[in-house]
Protein backbone atom coordinates (compact mmCIF):
# COMPACT_ATOMS: atom_id res chain seq x y z
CA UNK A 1 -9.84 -5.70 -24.68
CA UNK A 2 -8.11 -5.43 -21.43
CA UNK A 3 -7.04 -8.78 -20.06
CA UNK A 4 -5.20 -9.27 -16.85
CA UNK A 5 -3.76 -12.75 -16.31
CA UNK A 6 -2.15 -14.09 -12.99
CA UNK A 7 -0.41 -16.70 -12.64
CA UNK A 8 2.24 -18.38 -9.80
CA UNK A 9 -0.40 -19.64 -7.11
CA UNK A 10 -0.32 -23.12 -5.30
CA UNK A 11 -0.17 -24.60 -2.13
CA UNK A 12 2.90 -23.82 -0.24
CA UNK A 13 4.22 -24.61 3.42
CA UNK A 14 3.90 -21.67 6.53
CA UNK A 15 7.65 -20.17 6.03
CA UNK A 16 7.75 -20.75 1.94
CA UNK A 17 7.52 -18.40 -0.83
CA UNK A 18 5.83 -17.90 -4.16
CA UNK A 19 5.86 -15.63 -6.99
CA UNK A 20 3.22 -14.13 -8.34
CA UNK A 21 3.27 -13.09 -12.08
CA UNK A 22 0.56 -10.89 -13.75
CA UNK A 23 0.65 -9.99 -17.66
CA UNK A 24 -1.07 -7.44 -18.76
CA UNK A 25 -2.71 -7.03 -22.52
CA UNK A 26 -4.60 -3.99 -23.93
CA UNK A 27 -3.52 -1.16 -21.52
CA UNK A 28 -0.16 0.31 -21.03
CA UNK A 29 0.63 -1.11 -17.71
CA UNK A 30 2.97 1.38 -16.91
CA UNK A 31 0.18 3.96 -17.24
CA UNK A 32 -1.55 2.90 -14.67
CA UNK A 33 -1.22 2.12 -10.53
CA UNK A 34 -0.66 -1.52 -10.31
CA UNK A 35 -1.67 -3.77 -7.40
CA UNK A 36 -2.59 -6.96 -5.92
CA UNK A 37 -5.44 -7.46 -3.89
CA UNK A 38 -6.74 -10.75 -1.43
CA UNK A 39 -9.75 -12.28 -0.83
CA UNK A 40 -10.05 -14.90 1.91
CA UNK A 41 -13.06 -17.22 2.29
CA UNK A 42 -15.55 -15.04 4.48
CA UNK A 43 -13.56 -11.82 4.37
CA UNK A 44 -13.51 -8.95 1.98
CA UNK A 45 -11.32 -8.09 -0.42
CA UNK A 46 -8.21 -6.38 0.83
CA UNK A 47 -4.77 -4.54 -0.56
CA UNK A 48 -1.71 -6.38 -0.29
CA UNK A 49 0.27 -4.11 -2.57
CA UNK A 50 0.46 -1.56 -4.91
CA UNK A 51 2.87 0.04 -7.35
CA UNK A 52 3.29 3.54 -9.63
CA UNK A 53 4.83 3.96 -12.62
CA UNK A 54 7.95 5.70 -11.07
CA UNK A 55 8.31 2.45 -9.16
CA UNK A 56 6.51 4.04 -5.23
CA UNK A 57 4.94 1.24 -3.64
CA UNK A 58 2.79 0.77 -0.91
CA UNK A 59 2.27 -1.99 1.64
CA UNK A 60 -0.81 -3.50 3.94
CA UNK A 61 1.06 -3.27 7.49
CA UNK A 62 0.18 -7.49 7.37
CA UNK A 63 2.76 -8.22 4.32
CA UNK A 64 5.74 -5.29 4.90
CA UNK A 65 8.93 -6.87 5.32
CA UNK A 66 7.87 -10.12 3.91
CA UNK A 67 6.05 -9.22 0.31
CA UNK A 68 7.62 -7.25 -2.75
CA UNK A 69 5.88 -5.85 -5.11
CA UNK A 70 7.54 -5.03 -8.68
CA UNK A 71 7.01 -4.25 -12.39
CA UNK A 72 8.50 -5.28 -15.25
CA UNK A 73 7.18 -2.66 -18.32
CA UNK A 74 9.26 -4.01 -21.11
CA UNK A 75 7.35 -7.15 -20.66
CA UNK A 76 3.92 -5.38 -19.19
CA UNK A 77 3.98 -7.25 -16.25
CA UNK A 78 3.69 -7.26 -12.39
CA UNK A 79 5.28 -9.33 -10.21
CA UNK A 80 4.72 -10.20 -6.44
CA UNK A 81 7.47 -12.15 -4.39
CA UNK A 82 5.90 -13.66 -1.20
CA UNK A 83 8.28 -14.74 1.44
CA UNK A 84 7.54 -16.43 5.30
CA UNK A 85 4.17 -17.16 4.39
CA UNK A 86 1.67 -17.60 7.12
CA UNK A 87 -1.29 -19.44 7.26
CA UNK A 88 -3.50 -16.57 7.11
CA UNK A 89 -1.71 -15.35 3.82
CA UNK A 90 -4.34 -17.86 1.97
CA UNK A 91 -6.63 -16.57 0.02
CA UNK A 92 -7.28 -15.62 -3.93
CA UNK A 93 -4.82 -13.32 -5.14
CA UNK A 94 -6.03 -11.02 -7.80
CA UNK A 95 -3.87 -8.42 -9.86
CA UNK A 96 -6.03 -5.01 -10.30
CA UNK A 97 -4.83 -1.96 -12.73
CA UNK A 98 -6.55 1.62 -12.65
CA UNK A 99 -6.52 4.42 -13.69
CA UNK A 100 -8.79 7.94 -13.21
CA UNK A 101 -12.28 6.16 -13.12
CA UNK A 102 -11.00 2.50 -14.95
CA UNK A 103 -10.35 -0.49 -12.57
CA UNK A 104 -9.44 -4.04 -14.31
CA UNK A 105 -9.08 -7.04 -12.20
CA UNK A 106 -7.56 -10.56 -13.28
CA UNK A 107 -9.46 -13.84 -12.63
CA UNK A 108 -7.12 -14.55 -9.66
CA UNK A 109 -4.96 -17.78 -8.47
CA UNK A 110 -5.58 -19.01 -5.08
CA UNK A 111 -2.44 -19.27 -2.65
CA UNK A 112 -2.99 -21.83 0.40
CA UNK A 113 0.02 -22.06 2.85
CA UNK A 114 -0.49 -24.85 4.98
CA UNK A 115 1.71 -27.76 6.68
């Protein structure tokens, strides 16, 4: 059974960071393209990041220059390091693997930046 697990989300001030962790169990996480998604309240779902296996990643314009995304496959895990957050950086935070016609998302962790 493929579980993804996030963790690393809280309430943080406008100009902060956080860390987002997400372990992986029952795929290969290296097999697979890697990334975290958002959800604000109202909005759709939208891609923050995402990451290969050869280590490419790829940026919404919104978070370049101020998120990382990175991978850890020793310990099947994906990481996301948040820095100057902004108020409009809130939102649920969910890790996503795929792969060909598979897609697994975590159960998210809500990040709220606000003074």
């Amino acid at each position: 059974q493929v579980q993804l697990v996030e963790s690393g989300g809280g309430l943080v001030q406008p100009g902060g960071s956080l860390r987002l962790s997400c372990a992986a169990s029952g795929i290969i996480s290296s097999g697979y393209v890697m990334g975290w998604y958002r959800q604000a309240p109202g909005k759709q779902r939208e891609l923050v990041a995402t990451i290969i296996s050869l280590g490419n990643t790829n940026y919404a314009d919104s978070v370049k220059g101020r998120f990382t995304i990175s991978r850890d496959n020793a310990k099947n895990t994906i990481y996301l390091q948040m820095n100057s957050l902004k108020p409009e950086d809130t939102a649920v935070y969910y890790c996503n693997a795929a792969r060909f016609t598979a897609s697994y998302w975590g159960q998210g962790t809500q990040v709220t930046v606000s003074s």
